[in-house]
C-alpha atoms as a PDB file:
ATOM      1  CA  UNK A   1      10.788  -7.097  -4.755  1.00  0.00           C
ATOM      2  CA  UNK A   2       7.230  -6.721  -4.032  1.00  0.00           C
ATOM      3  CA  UNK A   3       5.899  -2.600  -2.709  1.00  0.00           C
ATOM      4  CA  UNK A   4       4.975  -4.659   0.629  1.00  0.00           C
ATOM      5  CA  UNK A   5       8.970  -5.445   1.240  1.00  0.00           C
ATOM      6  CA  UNK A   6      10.273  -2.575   0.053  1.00  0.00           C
ATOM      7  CA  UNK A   7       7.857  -0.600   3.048  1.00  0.00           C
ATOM      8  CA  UNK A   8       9.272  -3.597   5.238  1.00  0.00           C
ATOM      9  CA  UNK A   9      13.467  -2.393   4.366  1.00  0.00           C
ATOM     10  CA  UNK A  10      12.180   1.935   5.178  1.00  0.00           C
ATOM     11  CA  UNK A  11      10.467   0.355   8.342  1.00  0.00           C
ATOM     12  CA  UNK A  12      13.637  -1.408   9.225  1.00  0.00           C
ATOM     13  CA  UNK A  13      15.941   1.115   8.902  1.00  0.00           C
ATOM     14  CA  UNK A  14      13.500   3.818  10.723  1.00  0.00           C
ATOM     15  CA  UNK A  15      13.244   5.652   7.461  1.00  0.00           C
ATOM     16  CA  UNK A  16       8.962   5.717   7.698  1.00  0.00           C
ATOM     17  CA  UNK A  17       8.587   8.966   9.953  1.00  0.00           C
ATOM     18  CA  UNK A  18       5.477  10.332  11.137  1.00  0.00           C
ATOM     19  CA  UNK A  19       4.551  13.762  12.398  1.00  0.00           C
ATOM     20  CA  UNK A  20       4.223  17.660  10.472  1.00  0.00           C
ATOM     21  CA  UNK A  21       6.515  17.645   7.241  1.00  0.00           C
ATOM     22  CA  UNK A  22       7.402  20.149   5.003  1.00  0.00           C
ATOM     23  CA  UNK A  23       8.342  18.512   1.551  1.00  0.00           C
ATOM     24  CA  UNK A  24      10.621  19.792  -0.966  1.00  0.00           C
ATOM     25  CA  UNK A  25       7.655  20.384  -3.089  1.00  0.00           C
ATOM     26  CA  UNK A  26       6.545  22.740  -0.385  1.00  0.00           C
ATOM     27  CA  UNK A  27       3.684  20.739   0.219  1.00  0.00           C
ATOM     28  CA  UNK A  28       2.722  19.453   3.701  1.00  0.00           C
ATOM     29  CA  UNK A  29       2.218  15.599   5.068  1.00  0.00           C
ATOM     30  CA  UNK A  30       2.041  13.778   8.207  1.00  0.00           C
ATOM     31  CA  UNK A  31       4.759  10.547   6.491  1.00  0.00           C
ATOM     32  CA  UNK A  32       8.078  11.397   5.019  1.00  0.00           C
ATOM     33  CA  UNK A  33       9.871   8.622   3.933  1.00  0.00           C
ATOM     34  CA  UNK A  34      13.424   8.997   4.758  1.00  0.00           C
ATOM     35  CA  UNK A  35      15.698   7.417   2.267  1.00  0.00           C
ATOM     36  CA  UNK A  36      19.026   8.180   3.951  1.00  0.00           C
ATOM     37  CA  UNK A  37      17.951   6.434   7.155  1.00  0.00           C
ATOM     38  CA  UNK A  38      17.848   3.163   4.497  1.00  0.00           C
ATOM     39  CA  UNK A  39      20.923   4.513   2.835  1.00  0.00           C
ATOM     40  CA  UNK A  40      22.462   3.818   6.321  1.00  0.00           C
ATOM     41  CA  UNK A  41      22.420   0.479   5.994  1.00  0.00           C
ATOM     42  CA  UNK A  42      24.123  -0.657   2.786  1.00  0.00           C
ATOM     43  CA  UNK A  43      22.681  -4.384   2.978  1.00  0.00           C
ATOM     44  CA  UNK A  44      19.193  -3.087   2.750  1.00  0.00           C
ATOM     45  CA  UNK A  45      20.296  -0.783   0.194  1.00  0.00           C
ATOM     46  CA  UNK A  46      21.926  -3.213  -1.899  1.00  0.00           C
ATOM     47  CA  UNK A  47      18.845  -5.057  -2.099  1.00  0.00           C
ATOM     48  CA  UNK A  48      17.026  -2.421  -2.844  1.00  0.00           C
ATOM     49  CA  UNK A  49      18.639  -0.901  -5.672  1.00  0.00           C
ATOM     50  CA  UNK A  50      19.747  -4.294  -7.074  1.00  0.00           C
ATOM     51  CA  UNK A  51      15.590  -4.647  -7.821  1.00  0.00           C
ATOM     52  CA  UNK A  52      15.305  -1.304  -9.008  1.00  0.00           C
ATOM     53  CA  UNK A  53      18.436  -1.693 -11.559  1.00  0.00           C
ATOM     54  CA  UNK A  54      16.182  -5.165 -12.309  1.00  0.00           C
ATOM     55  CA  UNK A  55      13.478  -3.092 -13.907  1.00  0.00           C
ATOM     56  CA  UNK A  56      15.922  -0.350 -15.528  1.00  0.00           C
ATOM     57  CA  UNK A  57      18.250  -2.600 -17.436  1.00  0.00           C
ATOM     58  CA  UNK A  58      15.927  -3.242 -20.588  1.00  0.00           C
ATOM     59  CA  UNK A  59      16.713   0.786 -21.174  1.00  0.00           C
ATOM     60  CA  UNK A  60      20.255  -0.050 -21.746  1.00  0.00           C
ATOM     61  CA  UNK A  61      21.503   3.392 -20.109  1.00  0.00           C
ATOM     62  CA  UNK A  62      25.324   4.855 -20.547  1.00  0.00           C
ATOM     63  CA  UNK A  63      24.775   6.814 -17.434  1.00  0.00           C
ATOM     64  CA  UNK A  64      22.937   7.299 -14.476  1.00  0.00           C
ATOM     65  CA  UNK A  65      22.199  11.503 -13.479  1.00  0.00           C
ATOM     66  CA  UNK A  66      20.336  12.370 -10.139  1.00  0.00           C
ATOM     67  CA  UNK A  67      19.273  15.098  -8.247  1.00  0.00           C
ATOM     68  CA  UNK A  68      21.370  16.187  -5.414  1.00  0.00           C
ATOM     69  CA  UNK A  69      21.522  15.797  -2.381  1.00  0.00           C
ATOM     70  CA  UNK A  70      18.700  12.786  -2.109  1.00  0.00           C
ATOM     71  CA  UNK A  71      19.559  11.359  -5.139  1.00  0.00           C
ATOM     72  CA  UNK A  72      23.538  10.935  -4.822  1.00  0.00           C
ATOM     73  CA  UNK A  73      23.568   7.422  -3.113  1.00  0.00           C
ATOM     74  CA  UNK A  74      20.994   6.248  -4.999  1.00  0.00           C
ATOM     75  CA  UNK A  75      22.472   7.086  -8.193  1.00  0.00           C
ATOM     76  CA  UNK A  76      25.709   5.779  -7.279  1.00  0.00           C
ATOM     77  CA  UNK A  77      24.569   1.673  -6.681  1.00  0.00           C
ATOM     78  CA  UNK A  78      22.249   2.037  -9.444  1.00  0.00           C
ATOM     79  CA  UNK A  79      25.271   2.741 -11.966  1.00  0.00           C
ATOM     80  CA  UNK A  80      27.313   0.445 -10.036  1.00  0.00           C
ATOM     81  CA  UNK A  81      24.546  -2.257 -10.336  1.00  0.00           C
ATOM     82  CA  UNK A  82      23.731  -1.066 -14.373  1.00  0.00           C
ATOM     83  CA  UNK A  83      27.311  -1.301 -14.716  1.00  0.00           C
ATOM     84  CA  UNK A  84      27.954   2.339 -15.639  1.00  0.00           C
ATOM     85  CA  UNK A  85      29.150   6.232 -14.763  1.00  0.00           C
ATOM     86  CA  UNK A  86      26.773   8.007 -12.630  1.00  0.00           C
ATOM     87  CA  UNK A  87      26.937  12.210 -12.108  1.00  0.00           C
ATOM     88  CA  UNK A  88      24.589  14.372 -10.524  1.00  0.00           C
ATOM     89  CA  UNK A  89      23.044  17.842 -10.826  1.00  0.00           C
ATOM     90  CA  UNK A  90      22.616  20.196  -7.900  1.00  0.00           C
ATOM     91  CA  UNK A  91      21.345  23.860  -7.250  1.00  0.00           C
ATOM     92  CA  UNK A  92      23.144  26.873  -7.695  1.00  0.00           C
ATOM     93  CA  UNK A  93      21.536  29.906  -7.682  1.00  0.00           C
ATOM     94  CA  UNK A  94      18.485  28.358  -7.604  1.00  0.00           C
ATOM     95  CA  UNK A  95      18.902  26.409 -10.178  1.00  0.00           C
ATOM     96  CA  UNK A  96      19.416  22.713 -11.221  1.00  0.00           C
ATOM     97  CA  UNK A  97      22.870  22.610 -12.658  1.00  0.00           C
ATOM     98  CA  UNK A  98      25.930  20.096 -13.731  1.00  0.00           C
ATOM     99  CA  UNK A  99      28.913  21.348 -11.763  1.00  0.00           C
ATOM    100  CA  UNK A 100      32.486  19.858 -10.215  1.00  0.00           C
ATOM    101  CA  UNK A 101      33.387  18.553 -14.312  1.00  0.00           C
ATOM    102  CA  UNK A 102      30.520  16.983 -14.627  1.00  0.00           C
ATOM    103  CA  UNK A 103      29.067  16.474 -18.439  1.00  0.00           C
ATOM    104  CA  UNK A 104      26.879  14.503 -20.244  1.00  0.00           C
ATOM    105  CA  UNK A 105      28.068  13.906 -24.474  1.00  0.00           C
ATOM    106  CA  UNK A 106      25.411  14.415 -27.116  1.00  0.00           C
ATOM    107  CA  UNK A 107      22.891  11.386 -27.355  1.00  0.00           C
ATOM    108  CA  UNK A 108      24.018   9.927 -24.615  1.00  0.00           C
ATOM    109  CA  UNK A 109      21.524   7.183 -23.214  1.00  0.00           C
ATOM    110  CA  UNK A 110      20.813   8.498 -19.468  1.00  0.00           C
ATOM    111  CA  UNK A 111      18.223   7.012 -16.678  1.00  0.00           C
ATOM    112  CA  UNK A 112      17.088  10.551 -14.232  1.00  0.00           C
ATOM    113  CA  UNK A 113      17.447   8.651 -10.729  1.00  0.00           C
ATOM    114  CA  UNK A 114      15.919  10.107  -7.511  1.00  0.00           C
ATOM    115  CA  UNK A 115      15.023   8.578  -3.910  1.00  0.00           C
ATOM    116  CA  UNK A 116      11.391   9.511  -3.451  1.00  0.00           C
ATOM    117  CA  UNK A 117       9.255  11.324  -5.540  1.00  0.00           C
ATOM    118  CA  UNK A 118       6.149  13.392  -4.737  1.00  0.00           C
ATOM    119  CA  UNK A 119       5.342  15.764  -7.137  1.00  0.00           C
ATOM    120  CA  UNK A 120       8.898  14.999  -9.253  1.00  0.00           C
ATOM    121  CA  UNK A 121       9.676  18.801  -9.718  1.00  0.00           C
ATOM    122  CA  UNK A 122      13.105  17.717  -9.181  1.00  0.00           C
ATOM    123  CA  UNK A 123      13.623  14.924 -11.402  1.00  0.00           C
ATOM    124  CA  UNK A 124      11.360  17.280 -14.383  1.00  0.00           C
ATOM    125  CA  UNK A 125      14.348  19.696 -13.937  1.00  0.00           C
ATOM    126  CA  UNK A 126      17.595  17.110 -14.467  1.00  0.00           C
ATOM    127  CA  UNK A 127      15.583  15.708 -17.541  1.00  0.00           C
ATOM    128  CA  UNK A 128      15.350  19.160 -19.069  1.00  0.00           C
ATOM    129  CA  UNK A 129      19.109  20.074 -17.610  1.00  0.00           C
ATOM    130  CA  UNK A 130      20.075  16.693 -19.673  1.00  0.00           C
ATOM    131  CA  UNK A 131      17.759  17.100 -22.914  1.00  0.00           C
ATOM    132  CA  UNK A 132      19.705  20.333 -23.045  1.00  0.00           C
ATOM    133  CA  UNK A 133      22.602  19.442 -23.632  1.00  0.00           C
ATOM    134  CA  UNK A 134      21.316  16.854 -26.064  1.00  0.00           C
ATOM    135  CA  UNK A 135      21.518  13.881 -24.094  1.00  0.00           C
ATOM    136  CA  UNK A 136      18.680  11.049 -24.327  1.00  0.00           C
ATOM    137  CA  UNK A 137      16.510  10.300 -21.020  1.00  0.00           C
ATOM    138  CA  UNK A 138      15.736   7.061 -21.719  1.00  0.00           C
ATOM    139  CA  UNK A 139      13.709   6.797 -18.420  1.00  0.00           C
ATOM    140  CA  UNK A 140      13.473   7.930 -15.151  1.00  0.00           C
ATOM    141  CA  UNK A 141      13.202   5.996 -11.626  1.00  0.00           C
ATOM    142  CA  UNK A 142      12.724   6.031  -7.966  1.00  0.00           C
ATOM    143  CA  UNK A 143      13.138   3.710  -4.886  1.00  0.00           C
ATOM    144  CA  UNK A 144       9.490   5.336  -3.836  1.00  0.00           C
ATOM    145  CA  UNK A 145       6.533   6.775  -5.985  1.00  0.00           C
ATOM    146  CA  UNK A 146       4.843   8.913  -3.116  1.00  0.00           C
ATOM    147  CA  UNK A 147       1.948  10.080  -6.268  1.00  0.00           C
ATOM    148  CA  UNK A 148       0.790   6.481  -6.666  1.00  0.00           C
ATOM    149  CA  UNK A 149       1.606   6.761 -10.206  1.00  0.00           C
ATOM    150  CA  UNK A 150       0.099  10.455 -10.709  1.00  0.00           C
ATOM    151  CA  UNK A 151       3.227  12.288 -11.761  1.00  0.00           C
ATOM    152  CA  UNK A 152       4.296  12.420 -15.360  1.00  0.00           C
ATOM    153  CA  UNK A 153       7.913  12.661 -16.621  1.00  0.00           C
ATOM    154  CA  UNK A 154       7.334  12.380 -20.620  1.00  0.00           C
ATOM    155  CA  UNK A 155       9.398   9.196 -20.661  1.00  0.00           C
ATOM    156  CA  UNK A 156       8.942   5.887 -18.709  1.00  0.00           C
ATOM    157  CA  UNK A 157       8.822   6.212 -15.322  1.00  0.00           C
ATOM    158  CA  UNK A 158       9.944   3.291 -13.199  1.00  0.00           C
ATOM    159  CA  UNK A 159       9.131   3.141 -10.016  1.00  0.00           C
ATOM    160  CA  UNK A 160      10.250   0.248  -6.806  1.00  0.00           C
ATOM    161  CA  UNK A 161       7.407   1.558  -4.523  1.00  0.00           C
ATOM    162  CA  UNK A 162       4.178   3.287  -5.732  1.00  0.00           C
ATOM    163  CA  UNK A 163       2.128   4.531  -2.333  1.00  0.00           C
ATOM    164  CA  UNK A 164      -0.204   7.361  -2.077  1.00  0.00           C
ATOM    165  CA  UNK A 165       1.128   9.681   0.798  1.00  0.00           C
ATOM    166  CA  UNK A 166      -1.405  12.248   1.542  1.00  0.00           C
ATOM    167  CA  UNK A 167       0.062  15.923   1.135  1.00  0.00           C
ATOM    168  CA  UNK A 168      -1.502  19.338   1.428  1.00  0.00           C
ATOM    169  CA  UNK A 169      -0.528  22.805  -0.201  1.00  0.00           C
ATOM    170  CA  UNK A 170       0.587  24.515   3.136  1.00  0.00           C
ATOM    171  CA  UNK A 171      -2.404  26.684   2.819  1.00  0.00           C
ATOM    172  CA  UNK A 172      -4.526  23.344   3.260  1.00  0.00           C
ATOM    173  CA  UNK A 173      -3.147  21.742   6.020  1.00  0.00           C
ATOM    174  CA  UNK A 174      -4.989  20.257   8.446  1.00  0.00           C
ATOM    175  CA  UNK A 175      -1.813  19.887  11.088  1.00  0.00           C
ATOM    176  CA  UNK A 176      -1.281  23.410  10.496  1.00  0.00           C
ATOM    177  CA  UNK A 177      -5.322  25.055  11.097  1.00  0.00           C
ATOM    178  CA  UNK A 178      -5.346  22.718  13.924  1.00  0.00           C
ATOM    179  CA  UNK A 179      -2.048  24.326  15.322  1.00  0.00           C
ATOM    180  CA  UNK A 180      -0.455  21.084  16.272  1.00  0.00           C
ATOM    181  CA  UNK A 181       3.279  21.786  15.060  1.00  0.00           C
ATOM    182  CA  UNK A 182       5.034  23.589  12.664  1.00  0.00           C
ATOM    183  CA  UNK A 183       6.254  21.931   9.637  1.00  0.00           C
ATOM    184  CA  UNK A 184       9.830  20.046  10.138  1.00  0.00           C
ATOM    185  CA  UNK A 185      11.859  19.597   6.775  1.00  0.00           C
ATOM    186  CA  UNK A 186      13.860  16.704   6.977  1.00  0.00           C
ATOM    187  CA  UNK A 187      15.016  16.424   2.948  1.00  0.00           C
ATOM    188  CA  UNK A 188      17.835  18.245   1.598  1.00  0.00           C
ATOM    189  CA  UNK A 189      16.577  21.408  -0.635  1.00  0.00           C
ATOM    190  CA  UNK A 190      17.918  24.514   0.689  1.00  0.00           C
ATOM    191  CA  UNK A 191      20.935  22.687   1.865  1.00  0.00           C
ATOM    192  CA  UNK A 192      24.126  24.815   1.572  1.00  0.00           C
END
């Protein structure tokens, strides 16, 4: 699936928005790319994730571990597709933890899946909640690279879309010093 298609299935879906975003990074930009409004459509997704799970079986994973809450849907098709278990970590207290059971067994072979990417401070915290506990990240991926290839991981880093999306540190934003809008956050940090 070539980066031009993959922009075609976000388009489709409405999950290309434009306007004053805050980002989970806390960084500003005027596209978010809204993976649940693909998510939505589980033809689209299929496709999707089918070329993604393309690129990650050479890694030979035993399971697939995203971030919540972006990450869940994701994760699940791409160990469906892989043909293996899929958890995920979420936030408590602040921090990125494995909760509801959820464990990962010593040198176990693990792919760090997340929808969109900008600055990957989530994905750099499941690959150190997994290393601790001694499992393997054999790579990490994403259904969109919003760094263009910029952000580094420490292990391969497979990407289905690699787009440079302009973002500002809030203090830099040119939507903000022009006082057109505040900043809307549309992803899922902070979610309770």
């Amino acid at each position: 699936m070539t980066d031009k298609e993959v922009l075609q299935c976000y388009e489709r879906t409405g999950g290309v928005l434009k306007g004053h975003f805050l980002l989970t990074s806390g960084r500003h930009s005027d596209t978010y790319m809204q993976s649940a409004k693909l998510f939505v459509h589980p033809d689209e997704a299929v496709k999707i994730v089918a070329a993604l799970a393309e690129k990650l079986a050479p890694y030979k994973p035993d399971m697939v571990v995203s971030p919540a809450v972006g990450g869940i849907i994701l994760g699940y098709e791409l160990s469906k597709q892989l043909g293996v278990t899929n958890i995920f970590a979420e936030r408590e207290n602040g921090e990125m933890t494995f909760r509801r059971g959820f464990a990962l067994e010593k040198g176990m072979k693990v792919v760090v899946a997340e929808d969109v990417v900008t600055t990957g401070g989530s994905v750099k915290e499941v690959i150190a909640l997994c290393e601790k506990v001694g499992a393997q990240v054999v790579a990490c991926a994403s259904v969109v690279d919003r760094s263009n290839g910029k952000v580094e991981f420490g292990v391969p880093y497979v990407p289905l879309l690699s787009m440079e999306v302009t973002s500002w540190e809030a203090g830099d934003c040119p939507l903000c010093k022009a006082g057109a809008s505040a900043p809307y956050k549309p992803g899922s940090r902070g979610v309770k």
